[in-house]
N, C-alpha and C. Protein backbone atom coordinates (compact mmCIF):
# COMPACT_ATOMS: atom_id res chain seq x y z
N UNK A 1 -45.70 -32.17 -14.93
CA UNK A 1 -46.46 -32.25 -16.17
C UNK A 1 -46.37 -33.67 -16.73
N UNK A 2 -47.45 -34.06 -17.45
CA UNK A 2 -47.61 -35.67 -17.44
C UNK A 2 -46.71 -35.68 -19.38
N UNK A 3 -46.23 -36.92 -19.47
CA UNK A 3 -45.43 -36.71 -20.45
C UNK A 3 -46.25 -37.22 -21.50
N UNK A 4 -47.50 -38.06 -21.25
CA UNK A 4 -48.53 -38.33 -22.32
C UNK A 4 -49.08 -36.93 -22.54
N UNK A 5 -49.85 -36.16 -22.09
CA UNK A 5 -50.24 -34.78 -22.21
C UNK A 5 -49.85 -34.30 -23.17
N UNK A 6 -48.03 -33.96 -22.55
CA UNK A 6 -47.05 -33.44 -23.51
C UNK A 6 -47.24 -33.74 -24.88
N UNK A 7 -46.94 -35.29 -25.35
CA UNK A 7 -47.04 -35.78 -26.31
C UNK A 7 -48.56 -35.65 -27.33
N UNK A 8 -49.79 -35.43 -26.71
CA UNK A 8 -50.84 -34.99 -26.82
C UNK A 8 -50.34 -33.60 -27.77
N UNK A 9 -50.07 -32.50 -27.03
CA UNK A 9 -49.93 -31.56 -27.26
C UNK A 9 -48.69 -30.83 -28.83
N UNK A 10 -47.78 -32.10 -28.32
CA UNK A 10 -47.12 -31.93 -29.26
C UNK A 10 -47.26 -32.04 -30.97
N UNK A 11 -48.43 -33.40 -30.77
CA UNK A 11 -48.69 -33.40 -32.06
C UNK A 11 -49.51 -32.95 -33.22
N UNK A 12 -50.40 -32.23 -32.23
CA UNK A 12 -51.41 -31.18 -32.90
C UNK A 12 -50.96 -30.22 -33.81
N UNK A 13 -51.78 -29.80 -34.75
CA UNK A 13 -51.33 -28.62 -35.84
C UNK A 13 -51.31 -27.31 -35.22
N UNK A 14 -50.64 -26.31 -35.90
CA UNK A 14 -51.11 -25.08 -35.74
C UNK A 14 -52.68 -24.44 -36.28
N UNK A 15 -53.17 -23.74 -36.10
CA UNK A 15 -52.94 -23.34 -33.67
C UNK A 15 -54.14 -23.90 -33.27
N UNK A 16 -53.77 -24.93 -33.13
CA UNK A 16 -54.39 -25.55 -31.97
C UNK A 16 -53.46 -26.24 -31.16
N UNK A 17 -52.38 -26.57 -31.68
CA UNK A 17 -51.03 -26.92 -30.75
C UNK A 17 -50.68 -25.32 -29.62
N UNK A 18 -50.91 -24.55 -29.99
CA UNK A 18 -50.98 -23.18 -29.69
C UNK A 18 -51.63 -22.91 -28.81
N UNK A 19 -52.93 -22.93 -29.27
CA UNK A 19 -54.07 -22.76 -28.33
C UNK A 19 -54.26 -24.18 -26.49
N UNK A 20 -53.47 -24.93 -27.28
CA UNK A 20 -53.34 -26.27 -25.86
C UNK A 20 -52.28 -25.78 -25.32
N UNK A 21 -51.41 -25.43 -25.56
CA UNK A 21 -50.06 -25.01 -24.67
C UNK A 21 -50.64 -23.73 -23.98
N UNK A 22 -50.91 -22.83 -24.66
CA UNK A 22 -51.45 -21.64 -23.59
C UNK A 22 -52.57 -21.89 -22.64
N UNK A 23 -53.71 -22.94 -22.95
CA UNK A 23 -54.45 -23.51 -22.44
C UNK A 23 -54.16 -23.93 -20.84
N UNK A 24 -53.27 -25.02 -21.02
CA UNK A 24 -52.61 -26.08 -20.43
C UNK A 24 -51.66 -24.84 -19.12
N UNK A 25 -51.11 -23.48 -19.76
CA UNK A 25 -50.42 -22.89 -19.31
C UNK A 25 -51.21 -22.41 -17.73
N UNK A 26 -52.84 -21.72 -18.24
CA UNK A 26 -53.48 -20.74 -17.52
C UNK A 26 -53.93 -21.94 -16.50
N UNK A 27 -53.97 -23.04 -16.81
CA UNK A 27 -54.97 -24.15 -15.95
C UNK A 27 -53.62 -24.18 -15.09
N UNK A 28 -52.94 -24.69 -14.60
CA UNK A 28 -51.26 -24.56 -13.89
C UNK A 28 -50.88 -23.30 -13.12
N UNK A 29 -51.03 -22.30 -13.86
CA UNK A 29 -51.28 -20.83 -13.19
C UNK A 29 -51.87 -20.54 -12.02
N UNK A 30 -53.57 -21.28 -12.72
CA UNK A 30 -54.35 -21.40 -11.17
C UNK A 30 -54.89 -22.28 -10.43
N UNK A 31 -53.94 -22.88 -11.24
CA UNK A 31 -53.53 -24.28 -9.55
C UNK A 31 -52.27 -25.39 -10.18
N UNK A 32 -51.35 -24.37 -9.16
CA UNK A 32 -50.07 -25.02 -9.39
C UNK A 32 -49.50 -26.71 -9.14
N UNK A 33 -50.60 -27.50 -8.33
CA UNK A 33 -50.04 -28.52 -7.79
C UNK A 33 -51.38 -29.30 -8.78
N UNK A 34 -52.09 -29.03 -9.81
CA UNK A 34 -53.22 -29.76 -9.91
C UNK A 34 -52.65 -30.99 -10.68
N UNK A 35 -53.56 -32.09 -10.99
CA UNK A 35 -53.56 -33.25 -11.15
C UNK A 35 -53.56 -33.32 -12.62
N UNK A 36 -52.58 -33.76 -13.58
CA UNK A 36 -52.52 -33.94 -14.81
C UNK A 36 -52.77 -34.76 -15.67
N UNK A 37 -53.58 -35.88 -16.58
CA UNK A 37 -53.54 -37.03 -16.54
C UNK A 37 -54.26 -37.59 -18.25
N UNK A 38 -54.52 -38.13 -18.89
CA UNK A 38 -54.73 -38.38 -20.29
C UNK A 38 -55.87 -39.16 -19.76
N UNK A 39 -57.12 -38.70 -20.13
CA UNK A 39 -58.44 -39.36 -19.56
C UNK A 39 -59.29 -39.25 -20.15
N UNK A 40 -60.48 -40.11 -21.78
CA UNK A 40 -60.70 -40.61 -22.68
C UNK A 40 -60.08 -39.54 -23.68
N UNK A 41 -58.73 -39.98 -23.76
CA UNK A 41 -58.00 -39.76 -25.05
C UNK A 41 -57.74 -38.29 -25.22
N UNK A 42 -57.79 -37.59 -23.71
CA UNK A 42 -57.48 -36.29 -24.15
C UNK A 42 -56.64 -35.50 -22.72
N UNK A 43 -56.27 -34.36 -22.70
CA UNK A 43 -55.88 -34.23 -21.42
C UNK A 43 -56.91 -33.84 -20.81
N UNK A 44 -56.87 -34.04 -18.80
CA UNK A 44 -58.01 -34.02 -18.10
C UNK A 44 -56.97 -33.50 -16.99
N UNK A 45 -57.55 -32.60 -16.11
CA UNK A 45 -56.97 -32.28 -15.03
C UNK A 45 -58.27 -31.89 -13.64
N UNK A 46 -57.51 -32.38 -12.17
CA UNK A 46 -58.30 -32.29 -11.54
C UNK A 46 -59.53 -33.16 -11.18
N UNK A 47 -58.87 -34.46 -11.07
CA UNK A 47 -59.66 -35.41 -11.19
C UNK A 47 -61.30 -35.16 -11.89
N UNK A 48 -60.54 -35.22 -13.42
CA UNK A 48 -61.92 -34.79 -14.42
C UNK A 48 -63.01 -33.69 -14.63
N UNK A 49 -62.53 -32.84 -13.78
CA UNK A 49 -63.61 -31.63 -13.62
C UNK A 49 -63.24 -30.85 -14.58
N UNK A 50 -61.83 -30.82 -15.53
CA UNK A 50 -61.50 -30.04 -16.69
C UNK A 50 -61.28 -30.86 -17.60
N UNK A 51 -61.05 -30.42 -19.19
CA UNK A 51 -60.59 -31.44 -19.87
C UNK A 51 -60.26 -30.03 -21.17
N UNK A 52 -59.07 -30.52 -22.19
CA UNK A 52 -59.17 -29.83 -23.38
C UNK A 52 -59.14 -30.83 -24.49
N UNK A 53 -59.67 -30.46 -26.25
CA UNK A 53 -59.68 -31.11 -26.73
C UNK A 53 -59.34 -30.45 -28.18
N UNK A 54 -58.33 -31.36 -28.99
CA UNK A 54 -57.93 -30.36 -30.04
C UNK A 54 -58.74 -30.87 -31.19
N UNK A 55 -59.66 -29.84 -31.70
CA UNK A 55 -60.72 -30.62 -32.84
C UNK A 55 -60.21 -30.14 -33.95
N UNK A 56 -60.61 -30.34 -35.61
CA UNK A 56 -60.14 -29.76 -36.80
C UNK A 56 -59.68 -28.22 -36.83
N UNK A 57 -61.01 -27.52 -36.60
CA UNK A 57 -60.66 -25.67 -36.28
C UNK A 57 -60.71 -25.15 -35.20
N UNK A 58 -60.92 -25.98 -33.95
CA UNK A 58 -60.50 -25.33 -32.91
C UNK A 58 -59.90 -26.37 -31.55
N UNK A 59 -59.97 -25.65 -30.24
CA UNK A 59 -59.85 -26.48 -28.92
C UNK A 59 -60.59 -26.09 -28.24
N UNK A 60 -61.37 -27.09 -27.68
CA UNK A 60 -62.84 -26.66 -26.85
C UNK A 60 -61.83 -27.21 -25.37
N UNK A 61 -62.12 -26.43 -24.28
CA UNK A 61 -62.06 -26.64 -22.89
C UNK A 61 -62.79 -27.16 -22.19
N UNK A 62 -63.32 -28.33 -21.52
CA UNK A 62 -64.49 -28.38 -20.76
C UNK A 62 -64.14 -28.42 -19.69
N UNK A 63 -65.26 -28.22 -18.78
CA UNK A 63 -65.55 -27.62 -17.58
C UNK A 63 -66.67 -28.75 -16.97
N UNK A 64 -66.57 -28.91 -15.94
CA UNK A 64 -67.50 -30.52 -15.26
C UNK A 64 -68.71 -28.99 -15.05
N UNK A 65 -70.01 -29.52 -14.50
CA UNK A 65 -70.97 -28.96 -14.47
C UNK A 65 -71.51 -29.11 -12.69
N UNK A 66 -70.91 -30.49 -12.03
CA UNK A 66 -71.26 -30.92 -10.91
C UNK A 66 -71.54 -29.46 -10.14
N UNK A 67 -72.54 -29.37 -9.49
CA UNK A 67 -72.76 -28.62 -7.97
C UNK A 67 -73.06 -26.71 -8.80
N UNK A 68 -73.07 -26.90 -10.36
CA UNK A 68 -73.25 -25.50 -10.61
C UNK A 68 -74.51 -24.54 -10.56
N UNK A 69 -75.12 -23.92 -10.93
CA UNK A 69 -76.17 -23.33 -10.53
C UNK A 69 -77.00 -23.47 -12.35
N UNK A 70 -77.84 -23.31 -12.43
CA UNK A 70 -78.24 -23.01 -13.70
C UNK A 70 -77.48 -21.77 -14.26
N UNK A 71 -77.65 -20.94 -13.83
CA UNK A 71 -77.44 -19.47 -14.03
C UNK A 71 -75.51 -19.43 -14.46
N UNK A 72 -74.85 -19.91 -13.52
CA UNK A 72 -73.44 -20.49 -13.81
C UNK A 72 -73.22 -21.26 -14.72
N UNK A 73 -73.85 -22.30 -15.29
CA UNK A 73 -73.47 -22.88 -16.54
C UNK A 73 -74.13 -22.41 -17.75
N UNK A 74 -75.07 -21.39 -17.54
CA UNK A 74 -74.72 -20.45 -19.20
C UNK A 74 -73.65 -19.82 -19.26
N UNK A 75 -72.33 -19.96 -18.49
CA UNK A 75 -71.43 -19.13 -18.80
C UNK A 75 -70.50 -19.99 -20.22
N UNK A 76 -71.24 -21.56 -20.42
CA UNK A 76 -70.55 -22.31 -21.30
C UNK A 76 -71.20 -22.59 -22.47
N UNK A 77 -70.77 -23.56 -23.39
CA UNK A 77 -71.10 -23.46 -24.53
C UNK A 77 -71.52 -24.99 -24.47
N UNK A 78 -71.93 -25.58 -25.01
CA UNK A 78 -72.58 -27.13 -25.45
C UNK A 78 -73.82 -27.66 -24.80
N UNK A 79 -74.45 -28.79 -25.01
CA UNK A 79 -75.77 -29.48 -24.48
C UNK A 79 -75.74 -30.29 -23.68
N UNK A 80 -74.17 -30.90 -23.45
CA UNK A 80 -73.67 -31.70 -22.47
C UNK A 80 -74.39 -31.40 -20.84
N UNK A 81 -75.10 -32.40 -20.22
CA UNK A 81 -75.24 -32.90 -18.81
C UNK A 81 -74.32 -32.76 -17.92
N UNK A 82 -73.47 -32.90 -17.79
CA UNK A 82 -72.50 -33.20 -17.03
C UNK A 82 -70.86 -32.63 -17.18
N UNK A 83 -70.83 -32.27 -18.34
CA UNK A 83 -69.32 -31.14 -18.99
C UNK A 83 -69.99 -29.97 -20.09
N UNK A 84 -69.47 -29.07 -20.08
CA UNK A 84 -69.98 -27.92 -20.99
C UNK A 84 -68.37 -27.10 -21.21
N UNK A 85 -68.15 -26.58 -22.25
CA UNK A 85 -67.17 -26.01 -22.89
C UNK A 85 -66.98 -24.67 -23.12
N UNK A 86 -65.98 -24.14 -23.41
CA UNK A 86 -65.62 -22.73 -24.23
C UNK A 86 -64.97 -23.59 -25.82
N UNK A 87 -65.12 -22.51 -26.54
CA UNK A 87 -64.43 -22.83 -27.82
C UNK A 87 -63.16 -21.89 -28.16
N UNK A 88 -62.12 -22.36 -28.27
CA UNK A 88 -61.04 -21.27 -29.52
C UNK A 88 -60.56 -21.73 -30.67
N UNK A 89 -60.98 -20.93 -31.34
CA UNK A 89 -60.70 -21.23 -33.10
C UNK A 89 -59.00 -20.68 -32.99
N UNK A 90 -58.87 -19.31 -32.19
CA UNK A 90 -57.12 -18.90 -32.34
C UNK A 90 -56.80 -18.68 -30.68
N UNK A 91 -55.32 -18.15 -31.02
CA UNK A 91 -55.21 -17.89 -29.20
C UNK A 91 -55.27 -16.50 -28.80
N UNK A 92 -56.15 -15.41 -29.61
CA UNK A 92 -56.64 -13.85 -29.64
C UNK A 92 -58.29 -14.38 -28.61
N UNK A 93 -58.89 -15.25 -28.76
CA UNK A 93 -59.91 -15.17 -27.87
C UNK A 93 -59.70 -15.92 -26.76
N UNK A 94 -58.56 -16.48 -26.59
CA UNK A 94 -58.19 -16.60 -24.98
C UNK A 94 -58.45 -14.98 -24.12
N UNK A 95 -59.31 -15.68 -23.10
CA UNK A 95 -59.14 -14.35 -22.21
C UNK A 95 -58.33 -15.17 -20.86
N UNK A 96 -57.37 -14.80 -20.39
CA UNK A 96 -56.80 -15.89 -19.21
C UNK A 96 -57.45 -15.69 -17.78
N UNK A 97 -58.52 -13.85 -17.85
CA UNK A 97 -58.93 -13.50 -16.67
C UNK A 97 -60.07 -14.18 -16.24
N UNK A 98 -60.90 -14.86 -17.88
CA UNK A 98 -62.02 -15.35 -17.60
C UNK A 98 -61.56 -16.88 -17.30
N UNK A 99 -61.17 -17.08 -18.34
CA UNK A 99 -60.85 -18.75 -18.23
C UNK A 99 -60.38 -18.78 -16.83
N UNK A 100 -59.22 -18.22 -15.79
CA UNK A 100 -59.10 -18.45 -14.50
C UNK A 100 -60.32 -18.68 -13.50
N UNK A 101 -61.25 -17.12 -13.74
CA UNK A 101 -62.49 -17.43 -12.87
C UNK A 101 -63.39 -18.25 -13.01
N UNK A 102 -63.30 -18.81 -14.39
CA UNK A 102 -64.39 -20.21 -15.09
C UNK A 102 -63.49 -21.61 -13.63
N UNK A 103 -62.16 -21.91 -13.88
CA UNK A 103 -61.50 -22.56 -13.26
C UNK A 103 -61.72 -22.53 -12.11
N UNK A 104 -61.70 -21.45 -10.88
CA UNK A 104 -62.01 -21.57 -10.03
C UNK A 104 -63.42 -21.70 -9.29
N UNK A 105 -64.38 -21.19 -10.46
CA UNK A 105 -66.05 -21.37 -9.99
C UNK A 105 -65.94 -23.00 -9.78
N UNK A 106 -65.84 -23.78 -10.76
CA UNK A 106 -65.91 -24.97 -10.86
C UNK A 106 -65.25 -25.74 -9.76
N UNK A 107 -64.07 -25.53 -9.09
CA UNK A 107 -63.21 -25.84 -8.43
C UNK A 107 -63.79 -26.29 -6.97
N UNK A 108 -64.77 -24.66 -6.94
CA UNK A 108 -65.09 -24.42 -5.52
C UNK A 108 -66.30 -25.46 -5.36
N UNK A 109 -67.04 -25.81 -6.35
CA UNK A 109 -68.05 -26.38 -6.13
C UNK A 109 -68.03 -28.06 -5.83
């Protein structure tokens, strides 16, 4: 685990300090050896194909878009080209079954 990340994580409020640690948890889960790294000012894993970000009321996750289908990236949220997101305001709408299979669609592509 990268110790800038950490420090990332650490200094956030509640819960969104909350919501990045459980975050940070499920991405590690399903893929134990992945790449950890502070990449424009936020954490990024997987040479950039993920990223989380802790905003005022929530933490948006993004997700790279490369190689997806149309139909596959309405599974996200934003207008972004090239990254598209989930949002959590708390850590009750974490689902870890979805967020995993979001992780690995992207992965494979």
């Amino acid at each position: 685990m990268d110790k800038e990340v950490t420090g990332y994580i650490e200094k956030q409020k509640s819960p969104q300090k909350e919501i990045c640690q459980k975050l940070r948890k499920i991405i590690f889960k399903t893929f134990p050896n992945i790449a950890e790294e502070m990449k424009w000012g936020v954490p990024s894993y997987g040479d950039g194909r993920y990223y989380f970000v802790a905003l005022k009321t929530h933490v948006n996750l993004g997700f790279s878009l490369k190689g997806l289908t149309k139909k596959e990236q309405e599974q996200f949220d934003g207008g972004g080209k090239t990254m598209k997101h989930l949002e959590f305001p708390s850590l009750k709408e974490i689902d870890e079954k979805k967020i995993a299979k979001l992780l690995k669609l992207v992965m494979k592509k």
